[in-house]
N, C-alpha and C. Protein backbone atom coordinates (compact mmCIF):
# COMPACT_ATOMS: atom_id res chain seq x y z
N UNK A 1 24.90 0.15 4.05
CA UNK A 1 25.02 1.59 3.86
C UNK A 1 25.49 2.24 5.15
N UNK A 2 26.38 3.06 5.03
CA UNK A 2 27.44 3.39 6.29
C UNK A 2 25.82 4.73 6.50
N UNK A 3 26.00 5.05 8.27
CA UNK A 3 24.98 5.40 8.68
C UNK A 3 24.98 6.90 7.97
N UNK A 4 26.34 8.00 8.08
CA UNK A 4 26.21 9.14 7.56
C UNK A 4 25.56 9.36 5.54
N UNK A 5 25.79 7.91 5.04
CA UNK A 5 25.65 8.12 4.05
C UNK A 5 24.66 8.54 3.17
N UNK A 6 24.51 9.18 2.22
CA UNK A 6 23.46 9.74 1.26
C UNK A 6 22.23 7.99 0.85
N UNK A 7 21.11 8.43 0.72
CA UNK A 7 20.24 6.88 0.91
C UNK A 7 19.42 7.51 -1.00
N UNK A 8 19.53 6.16 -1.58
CA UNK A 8 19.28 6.63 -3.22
C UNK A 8 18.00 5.23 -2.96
N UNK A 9 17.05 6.21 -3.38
CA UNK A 9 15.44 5.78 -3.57
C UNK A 9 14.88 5.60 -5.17
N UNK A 10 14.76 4.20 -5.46
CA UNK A 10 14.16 4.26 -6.89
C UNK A 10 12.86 4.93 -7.18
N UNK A 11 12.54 5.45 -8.12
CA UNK A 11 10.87 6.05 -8.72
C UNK A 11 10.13 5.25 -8.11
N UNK A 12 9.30 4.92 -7.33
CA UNK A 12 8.29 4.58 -6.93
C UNK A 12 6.78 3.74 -7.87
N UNK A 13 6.54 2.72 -7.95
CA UNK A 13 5.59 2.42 -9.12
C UNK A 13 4.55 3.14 -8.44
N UNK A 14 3.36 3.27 -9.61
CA UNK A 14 2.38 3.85 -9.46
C UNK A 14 1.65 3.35 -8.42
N UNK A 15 1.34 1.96 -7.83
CA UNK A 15 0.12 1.31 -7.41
C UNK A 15 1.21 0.97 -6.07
N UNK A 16 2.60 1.26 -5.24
CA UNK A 16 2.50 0.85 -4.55
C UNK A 16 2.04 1.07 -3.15
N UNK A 17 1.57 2.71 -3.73
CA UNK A 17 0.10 2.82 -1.70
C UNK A 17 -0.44 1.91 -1.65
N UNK A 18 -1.12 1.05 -2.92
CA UNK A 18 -2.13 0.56 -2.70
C UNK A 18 -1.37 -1.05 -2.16
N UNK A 19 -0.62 -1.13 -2.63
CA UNK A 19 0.16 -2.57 -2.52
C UNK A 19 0.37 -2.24 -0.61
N UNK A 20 0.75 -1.37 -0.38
CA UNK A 20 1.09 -0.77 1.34
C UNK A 20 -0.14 -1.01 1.64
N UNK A 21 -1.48 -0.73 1.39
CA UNK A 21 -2.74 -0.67 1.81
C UNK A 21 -2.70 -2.50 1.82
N UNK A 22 -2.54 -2.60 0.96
CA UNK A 22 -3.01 -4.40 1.04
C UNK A 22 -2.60 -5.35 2.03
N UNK A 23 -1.33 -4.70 2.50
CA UNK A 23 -0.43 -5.77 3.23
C UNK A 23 -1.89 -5.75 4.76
N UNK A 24 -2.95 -5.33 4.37
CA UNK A 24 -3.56 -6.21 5.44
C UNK A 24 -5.05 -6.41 4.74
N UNK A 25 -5.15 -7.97 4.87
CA UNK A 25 -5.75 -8.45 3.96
C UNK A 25 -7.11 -8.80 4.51
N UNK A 26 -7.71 -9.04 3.89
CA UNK A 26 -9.12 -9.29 4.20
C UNK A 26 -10.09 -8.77 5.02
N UNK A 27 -9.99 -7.44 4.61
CA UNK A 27 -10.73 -6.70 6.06
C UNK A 27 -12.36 -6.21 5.97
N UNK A 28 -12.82 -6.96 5.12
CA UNK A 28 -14.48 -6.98 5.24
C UNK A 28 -14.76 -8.42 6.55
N UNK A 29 -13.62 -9.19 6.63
CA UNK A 29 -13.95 -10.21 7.64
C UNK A 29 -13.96 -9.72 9.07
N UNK A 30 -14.48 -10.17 10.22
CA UNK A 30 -14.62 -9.86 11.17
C UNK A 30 -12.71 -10.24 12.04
N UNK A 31 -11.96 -10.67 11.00
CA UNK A 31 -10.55 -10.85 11.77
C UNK A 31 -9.72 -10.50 10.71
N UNK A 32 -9.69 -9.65 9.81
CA UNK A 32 -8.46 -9.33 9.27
C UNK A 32 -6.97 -9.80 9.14
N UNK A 33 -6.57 -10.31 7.91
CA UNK A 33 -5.25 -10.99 7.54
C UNK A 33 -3.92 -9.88 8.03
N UNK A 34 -3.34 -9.85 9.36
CA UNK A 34 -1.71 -8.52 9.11
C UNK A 34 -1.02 -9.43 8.95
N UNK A 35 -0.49 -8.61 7.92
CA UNK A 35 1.17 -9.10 7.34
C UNK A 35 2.14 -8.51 8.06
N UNK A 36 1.98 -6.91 9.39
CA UNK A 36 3.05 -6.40 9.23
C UNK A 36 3.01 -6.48 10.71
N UNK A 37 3.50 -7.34 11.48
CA UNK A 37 2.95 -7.67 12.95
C UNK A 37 3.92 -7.46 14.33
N UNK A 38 5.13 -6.90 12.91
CA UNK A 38 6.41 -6.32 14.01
C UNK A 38 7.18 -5.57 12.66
N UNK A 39 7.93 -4.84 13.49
CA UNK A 39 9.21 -3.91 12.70
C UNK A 39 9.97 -4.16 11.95
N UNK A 40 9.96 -5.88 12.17
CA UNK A 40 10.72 -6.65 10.99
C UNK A 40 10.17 -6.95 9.69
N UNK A 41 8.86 -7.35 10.15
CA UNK A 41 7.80 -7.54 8.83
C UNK A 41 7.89 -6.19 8.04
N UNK A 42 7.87 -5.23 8.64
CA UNK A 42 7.76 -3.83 8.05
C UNK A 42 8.72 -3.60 7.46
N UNK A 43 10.18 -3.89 7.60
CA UNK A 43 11.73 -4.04 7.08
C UNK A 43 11.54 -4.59 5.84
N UNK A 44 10.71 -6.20 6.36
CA UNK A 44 11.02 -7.08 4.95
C UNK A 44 10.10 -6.75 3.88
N UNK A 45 8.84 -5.94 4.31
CA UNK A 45 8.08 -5.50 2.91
C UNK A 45 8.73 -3.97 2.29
N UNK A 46 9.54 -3.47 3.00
CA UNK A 46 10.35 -2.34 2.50
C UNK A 46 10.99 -3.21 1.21
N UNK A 47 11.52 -3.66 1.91
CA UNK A 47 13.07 -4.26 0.97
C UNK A 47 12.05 -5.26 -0.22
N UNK A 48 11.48 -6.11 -0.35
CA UNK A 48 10.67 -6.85 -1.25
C UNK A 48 10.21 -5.76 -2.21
N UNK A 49 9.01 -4.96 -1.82
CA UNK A 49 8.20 -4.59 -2.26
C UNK A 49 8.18 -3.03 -2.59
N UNK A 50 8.95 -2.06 -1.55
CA UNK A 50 9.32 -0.81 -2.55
C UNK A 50 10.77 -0.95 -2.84
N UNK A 51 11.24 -1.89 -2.95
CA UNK A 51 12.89 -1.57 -3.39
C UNK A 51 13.70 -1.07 -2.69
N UNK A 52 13.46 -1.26 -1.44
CA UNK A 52 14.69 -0.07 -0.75
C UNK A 52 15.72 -1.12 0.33
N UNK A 53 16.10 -2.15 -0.46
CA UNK A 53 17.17 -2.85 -0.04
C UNK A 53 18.39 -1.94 0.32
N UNK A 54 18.70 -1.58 -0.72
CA UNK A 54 20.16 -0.09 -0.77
C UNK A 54 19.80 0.85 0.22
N UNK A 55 18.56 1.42 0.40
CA UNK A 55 18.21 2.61 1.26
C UNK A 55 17.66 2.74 2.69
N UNK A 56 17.47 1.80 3.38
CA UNK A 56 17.23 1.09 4.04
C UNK A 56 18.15 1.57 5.64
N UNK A 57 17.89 2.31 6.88
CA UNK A 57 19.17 2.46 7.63
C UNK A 57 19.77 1.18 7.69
N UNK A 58 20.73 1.62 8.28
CA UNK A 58 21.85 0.07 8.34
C UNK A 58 21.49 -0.75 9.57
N UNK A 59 21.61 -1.86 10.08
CA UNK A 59 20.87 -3.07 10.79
C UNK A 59 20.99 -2.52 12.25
N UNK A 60 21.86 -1.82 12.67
CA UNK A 60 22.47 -1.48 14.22
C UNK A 60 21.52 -0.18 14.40
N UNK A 61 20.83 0.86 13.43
CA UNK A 61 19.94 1.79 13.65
C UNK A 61 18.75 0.98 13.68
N UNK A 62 18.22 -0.29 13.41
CA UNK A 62 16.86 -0.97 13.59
C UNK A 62 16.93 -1.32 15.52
N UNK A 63 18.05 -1.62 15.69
CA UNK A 63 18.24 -2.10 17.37
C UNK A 63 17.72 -0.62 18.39
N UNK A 64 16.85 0.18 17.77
CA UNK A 64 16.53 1.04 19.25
C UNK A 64 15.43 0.13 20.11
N UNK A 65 14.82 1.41 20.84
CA UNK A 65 14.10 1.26 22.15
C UNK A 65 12.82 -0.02 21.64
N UNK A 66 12.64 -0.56 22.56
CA UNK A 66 11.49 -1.66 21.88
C UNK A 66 10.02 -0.32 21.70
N UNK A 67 9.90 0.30 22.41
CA UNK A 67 9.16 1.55 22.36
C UNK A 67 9.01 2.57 21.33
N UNK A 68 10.15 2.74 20.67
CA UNK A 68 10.23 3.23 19.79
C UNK A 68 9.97 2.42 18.52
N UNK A 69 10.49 1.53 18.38
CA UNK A 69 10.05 0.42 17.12
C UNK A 69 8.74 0.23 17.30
N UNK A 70 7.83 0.41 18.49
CA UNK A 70 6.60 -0.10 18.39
C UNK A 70 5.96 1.37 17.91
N UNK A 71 6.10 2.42 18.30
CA UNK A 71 5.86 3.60 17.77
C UNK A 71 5.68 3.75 16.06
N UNK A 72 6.97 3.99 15.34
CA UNK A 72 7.08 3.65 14.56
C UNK A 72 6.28 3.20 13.52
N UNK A 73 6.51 1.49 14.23
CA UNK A 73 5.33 0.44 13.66
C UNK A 73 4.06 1.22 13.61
N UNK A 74 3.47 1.67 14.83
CA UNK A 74 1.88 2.23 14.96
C UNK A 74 1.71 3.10 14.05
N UNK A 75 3.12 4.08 13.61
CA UNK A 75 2.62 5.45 12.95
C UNK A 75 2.33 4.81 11.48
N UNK A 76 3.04 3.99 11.12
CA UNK A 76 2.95 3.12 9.92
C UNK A 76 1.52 2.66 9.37
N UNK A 77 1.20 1.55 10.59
CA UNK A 77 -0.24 1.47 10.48
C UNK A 77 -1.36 2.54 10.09
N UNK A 78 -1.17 3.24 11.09
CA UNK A 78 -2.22 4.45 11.00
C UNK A 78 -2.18 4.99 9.24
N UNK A 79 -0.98 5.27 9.26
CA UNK A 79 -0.99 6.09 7.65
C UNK A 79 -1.48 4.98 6.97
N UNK A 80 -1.20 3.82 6.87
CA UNK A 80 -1.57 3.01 6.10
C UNK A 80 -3.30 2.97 5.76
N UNK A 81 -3.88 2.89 6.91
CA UNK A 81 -5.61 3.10 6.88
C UNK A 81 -5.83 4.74 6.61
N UNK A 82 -5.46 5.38 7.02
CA UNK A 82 -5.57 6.91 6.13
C UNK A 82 -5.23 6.53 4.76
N UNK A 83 -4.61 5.92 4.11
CA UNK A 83 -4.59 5.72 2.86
C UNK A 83 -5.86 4.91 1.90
N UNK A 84 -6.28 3.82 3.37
CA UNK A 84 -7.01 3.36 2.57
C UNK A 84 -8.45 3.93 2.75
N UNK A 85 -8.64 4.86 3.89
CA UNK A 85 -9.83 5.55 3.70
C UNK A 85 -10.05 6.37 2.70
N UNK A 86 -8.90 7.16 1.81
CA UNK A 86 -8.51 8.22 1.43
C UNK A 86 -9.24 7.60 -0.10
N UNK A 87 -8.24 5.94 -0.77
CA UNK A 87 -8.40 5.63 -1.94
C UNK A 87 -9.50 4.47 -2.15
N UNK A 88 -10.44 4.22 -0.57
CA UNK A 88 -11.44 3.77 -0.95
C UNK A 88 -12.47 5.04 -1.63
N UNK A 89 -12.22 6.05 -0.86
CA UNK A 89 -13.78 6.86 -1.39
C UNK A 89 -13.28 7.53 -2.71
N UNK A 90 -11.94 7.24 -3.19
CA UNK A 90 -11.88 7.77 -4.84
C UNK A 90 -12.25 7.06 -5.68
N UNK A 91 -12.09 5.57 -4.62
CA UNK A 91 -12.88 4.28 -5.74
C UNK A 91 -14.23 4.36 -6.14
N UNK A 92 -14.66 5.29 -5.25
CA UNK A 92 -16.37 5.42 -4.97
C UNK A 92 -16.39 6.48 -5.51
N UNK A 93 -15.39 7.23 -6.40
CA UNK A 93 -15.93 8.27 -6.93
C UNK A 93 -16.65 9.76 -5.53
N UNK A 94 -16.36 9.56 -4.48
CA UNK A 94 -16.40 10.75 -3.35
C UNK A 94 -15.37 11.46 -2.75
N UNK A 95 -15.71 12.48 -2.46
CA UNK A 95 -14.52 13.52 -2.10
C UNK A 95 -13.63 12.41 -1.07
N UNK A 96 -12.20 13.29 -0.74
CA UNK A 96 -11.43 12.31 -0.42
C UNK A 96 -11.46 13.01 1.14
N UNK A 97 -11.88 11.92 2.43
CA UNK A 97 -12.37 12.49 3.48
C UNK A 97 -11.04 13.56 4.00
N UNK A 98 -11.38 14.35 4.65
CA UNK A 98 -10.82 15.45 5.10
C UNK A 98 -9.38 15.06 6.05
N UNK A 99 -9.91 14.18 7.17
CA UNK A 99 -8.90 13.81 7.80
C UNK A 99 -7.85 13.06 7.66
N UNK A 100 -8.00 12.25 6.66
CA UNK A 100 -7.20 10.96 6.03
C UNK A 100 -6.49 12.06 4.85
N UNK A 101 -6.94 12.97 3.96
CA UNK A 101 -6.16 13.83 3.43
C UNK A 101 -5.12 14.68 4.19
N UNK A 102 -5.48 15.12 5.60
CA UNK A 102 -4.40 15.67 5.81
C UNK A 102 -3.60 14.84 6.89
N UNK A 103 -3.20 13.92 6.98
CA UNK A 103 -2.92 13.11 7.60
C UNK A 103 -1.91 12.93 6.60
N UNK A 104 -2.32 12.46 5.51
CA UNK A 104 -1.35 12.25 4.26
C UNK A 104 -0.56 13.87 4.42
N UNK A 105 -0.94 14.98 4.10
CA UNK A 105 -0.36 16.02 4.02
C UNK A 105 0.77 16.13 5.07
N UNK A 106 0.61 15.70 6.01
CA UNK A 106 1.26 16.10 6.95
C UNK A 106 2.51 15.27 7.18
N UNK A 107 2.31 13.46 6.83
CA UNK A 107 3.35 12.63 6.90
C UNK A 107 4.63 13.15 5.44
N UNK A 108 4.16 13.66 3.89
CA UNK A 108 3.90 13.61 3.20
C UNK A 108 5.39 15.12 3.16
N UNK A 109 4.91 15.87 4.28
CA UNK A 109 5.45 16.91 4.63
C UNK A 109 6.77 16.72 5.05
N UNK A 110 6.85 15.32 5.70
CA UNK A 110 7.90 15.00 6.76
C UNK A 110 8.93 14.66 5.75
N UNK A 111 8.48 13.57 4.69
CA UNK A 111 9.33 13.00 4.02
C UNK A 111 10.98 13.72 3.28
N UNK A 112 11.94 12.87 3.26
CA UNK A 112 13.10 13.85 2.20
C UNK A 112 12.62 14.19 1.24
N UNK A 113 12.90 15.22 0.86
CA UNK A 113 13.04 16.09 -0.37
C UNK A 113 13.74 15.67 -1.55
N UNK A 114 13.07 15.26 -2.55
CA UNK A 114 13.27 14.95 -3.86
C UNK A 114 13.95 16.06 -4.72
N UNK A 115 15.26 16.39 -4.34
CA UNK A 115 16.03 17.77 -4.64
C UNK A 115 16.86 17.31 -6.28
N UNK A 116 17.22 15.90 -5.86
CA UNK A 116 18.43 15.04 -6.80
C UNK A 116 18.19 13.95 -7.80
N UNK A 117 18.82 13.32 -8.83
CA UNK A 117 18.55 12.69 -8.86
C UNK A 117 19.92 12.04 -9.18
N UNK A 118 20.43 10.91 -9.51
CA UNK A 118 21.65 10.25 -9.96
C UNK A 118 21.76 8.80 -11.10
N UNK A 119 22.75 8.68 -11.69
CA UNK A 119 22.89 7.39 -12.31
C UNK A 119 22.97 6.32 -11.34
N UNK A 120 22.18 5.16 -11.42
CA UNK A 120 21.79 4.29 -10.46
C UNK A 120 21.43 2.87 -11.19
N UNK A 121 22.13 1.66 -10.81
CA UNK A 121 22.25 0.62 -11.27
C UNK A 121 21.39 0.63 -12.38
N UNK A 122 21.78 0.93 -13.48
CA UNK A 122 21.37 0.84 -14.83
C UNK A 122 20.46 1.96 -15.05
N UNK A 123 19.89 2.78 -14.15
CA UNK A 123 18.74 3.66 -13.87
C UNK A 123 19.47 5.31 -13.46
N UNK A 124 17.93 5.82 -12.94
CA UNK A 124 17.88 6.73 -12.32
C UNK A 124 17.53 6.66 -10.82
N UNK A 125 17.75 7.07 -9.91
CA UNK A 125 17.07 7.07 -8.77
C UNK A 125 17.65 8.80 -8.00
N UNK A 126 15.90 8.61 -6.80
CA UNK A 126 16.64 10.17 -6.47
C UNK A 126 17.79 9.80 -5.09
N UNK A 127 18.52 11.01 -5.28
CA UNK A 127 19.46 10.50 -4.06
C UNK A 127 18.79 11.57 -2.64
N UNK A 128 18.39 11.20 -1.43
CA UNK A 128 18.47 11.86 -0.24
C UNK A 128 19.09 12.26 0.70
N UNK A 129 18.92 12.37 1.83
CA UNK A 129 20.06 12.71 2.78
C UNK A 129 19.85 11.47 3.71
N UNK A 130 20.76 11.80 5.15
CA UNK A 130 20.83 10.24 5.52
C UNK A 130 19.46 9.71 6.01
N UNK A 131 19.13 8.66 6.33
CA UNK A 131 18.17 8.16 6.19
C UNK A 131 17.87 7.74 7.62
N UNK A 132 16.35 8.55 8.35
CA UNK A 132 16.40 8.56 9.41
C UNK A 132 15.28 7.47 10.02
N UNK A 133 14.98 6.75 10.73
CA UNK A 133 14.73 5.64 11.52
C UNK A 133 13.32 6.60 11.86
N UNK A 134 12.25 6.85 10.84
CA UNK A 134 11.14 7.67 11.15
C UNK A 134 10.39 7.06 10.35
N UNK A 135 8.93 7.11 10.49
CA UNK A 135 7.67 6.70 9.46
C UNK A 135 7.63 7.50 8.28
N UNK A 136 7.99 8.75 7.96
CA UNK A 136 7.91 9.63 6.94
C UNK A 136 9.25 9.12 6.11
N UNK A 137 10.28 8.77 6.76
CA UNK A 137 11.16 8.32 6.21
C UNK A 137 11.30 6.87 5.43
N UNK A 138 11.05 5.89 6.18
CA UNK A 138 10.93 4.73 5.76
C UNK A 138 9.51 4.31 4.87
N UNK A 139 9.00 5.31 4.75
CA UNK A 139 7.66 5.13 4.24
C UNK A 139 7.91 5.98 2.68
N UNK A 140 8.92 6.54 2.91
CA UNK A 140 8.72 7.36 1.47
C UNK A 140 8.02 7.62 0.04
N UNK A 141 8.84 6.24 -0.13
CA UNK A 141 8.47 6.17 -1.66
C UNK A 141 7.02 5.23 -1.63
N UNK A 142 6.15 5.20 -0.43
CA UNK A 142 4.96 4.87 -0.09
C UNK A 142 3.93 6.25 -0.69
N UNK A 143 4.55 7.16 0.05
CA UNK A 143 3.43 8.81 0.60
C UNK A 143 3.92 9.22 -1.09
N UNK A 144 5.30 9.24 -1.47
CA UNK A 144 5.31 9.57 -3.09
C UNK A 144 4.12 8.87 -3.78
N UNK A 145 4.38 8.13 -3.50
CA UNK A 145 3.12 6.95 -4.76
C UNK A 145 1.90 7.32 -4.65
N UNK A 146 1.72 7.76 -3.40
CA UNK A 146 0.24 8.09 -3.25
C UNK A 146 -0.49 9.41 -3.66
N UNK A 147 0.82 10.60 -3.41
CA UNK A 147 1.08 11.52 -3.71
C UNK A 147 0.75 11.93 -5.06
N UNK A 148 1.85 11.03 -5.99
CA UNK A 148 1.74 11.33 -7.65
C UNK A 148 0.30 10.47 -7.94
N UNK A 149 0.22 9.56 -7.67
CA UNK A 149 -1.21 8.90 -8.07
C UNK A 149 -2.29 9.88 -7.65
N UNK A 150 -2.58 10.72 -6.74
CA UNK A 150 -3.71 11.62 -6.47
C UNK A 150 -3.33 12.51 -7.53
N UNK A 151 -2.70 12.89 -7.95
CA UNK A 151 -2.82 14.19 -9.11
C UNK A 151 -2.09 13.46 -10.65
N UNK A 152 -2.75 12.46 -10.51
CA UNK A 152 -2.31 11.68 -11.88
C UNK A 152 -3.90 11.60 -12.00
N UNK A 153 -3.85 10.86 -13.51
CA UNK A 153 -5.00 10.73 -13.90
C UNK A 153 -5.77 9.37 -13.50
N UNK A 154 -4.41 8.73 -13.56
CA UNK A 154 -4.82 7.33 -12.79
C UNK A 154 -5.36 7.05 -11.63
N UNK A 155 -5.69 7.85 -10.99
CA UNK A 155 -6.72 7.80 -9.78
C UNK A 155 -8.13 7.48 -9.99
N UNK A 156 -8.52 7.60 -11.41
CA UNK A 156 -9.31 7.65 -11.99
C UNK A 156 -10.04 5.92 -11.78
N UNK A 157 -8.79 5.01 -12.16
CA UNK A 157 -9.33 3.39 -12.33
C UNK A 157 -8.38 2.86 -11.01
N UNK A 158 -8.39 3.43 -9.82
CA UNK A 158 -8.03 2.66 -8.49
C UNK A 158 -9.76 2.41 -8.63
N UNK A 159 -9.58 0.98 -7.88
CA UNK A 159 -10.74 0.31 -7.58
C UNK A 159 -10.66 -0.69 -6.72
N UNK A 160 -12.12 -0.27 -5.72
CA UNK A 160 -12.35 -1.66 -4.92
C UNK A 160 -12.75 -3.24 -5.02
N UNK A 161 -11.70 -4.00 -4.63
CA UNK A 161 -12.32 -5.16 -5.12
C UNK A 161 -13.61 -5.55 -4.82
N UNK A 162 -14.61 -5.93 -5.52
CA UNK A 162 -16.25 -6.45 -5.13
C UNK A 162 -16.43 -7.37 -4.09
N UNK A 163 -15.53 -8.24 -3.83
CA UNK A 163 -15.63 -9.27 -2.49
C UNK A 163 -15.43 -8.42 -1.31
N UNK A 164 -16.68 -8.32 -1.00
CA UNK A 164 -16.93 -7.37 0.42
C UNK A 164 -16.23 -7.72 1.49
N UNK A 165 -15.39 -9.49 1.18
CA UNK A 165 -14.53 -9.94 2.35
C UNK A 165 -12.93 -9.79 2.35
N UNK A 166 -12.88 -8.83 0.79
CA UNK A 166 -11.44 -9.00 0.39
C UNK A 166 -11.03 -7.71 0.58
N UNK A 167 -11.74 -6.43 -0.05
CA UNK A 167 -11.92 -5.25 0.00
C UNK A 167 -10.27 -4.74 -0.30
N UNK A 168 -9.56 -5.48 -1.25
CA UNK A 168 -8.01 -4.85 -1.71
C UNK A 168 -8.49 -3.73 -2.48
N UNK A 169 -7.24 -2.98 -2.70
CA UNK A 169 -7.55 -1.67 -3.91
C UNK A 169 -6.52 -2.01 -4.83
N UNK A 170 -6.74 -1.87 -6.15
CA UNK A 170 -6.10 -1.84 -6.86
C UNK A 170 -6.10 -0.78 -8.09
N UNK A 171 -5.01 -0.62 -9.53
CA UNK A 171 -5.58 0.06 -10.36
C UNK A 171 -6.26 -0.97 -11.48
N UNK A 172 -7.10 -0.69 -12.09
CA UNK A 172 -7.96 -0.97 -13.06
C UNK A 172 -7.03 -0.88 -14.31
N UNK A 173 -6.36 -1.35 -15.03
CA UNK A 173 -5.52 -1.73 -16.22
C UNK A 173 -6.41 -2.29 -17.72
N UNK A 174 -7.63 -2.33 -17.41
CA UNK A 174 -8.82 -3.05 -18.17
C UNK A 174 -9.01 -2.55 -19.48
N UNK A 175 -9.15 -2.68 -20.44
CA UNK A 175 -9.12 -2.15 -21.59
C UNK A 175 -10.56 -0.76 -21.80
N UNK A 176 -11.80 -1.29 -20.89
CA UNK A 176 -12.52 -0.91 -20.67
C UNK A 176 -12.75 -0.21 -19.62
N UNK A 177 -12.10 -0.51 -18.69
CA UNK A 177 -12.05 -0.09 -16.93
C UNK A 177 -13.06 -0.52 -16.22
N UNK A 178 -13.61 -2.13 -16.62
CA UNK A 178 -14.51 -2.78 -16.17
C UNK A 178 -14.33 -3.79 -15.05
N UNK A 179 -12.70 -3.68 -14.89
CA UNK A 179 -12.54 -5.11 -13.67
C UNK A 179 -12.96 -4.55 -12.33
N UNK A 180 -13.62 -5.63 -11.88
CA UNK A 180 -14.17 -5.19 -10.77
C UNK A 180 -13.02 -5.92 -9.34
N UNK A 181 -12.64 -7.22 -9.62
CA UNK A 181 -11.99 -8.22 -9.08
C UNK A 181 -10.47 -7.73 -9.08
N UNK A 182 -10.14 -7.90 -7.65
CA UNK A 182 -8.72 -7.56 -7.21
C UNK A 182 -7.83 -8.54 -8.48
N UNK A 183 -8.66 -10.04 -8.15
CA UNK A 183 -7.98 -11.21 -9.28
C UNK A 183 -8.93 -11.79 -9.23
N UNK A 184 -9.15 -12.29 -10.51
CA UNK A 184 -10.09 -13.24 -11.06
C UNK A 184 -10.08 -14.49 -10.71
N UNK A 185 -8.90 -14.66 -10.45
CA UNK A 185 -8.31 -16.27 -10.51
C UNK A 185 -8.71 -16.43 -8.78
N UNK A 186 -8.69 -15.50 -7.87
CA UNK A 186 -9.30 -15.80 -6.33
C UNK A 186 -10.53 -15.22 -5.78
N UNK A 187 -10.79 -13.96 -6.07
CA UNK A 187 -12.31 -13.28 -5.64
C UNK A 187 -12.98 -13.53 -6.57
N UNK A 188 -12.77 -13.96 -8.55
CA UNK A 188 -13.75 -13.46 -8.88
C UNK A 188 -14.11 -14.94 -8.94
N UNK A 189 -13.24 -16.24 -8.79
CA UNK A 189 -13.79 -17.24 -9.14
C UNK A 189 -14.51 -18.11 -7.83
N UNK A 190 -13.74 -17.27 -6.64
CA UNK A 190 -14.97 -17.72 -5.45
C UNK A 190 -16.11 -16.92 -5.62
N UNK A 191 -16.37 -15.68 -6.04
CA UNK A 191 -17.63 -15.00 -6.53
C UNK A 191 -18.71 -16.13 -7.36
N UNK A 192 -18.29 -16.28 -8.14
CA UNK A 192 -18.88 -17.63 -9.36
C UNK A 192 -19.02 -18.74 -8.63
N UNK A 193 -18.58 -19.09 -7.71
CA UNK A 193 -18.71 -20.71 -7.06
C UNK A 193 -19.94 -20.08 -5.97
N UNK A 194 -19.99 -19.14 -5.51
CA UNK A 194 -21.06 -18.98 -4.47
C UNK A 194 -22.08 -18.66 -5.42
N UNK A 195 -22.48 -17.80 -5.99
CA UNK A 195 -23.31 -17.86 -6.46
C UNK A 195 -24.16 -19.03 -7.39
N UNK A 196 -22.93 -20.12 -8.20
CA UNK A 196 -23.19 -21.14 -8.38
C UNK A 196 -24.23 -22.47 -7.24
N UNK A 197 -23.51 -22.20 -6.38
CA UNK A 197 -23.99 -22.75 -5.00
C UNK A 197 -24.95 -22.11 -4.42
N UNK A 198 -25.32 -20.82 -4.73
CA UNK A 198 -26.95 -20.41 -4.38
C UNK A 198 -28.23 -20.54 -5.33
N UNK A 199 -27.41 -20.90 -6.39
CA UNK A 199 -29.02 -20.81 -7.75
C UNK A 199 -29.34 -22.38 -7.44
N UNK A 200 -28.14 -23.06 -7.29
CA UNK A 200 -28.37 -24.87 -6.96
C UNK A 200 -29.74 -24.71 -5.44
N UNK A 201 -29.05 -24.16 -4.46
CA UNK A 201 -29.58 -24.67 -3.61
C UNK A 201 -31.27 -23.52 -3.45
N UNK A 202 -31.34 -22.60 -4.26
CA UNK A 202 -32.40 -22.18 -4.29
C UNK A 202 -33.17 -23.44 -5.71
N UNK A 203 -32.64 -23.87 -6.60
CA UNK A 203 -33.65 -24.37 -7.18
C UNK A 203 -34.22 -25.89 -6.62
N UNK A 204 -33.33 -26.87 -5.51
CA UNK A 204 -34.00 -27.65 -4.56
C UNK A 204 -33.19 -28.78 -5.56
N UNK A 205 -33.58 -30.02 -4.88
CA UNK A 205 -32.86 -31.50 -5.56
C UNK A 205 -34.04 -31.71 -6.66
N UNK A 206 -33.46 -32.23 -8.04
CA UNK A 206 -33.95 -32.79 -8.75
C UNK A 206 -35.27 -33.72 -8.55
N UNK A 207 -36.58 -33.27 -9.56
CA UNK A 207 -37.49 -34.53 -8.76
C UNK A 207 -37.25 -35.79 -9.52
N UNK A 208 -37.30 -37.12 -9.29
CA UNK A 208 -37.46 -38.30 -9.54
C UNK A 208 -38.67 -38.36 -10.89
């Protein structure tokens, strides 16, 4: 994408703050899993994970100051845990803390303006202006998601996963809105093996 050019952003899925929140994993542990550990990592979960291969500045605007990319990076982070302070305590059903709300307000503020929209590889997408080498910018269709999900109804079944060591957020899709487990198939079935492994070793070895 030539640098002056207009940058076209697909709709945003519902759950991907929370997917942004996740990219650091395991943070009930005393060492936390980052996925995003430089400016590049942050590039490649743009392009994977919100779609913004097409929108993306062009490769010669990623080459600034190492200072500035680390900036950047930091402001990224930060919003990222304002997010997840914000959609842990909705998981909990509590007001959404004050500072992490306007923190959002304020990045939220920065972002382009959703003025347009256009015909777009088989779709719709909105079109913006050029696309500037900023956290409000490259984060966009992040602070959207989070944005429409707070005044959607679906805020309703974001939920914390129960493994106090996994602590992802996700939405609740449950017929009931009973899942408690980020995935069944990894927290909920190490859930079941520990506890398996505590009723054993509380009931002692078999007597003879």
């Amino acid at each position: 994408m030539p640098d002056d050019a207009p940058a076209l952003i697909s709709l945003p899925a519902t759950d991907l703050c929370l997917g942004f929140v996740n990219t650091l994993g395991w943070r009930g542990r005393p060492h936390p899993s980052e996925t995003l550990n430089d400016i590049n990592d942050l590039k490649a979960w743009l392009r994977k994970s919100a779609g913004m291969a097409e929108a993306l500045p062009s490769a010669s605007r990623w080459n600034v100051e190492p200072k500035e990319r680390a900036a950047v990076l930091a402001e990224a982070l930060a919003g990222r845990e304002a997010l997840f302070g914000l959609f842990q305590a909705i998981a909990a059903g509590s007001p959404a803390p004050k500072h992490h709300f306007a923190r959002l307000q304020r990045t939220l503020a920065a972002t382009p303006e959703r003025r347009r929209i256009i015909p777009a590889a088989g779709g719709f997408a909105w079109q913006i202006g050029k696309m500037q080498f900023s956290m409000p910018c490259l984060l966009a269709p992040v602070l959207w998601s989070a944005a429409d999900l707070l005044v959607s109804e679906a805020r309703n079944r974001v939920r914390l996963c129960a493994n106090r060591e996994c602590l992802w957020l996700f939405l609740d899709a449950s017929r009931n809105a009973t899942r408690v487990w980020c995935d069944m198939a990894a927290c909920g079935n190490r859930a079941k093996a520990r506890r398996h492994y505590l009723r054993s070793k509380e009931a002692g070895p078999l007597s003879s």
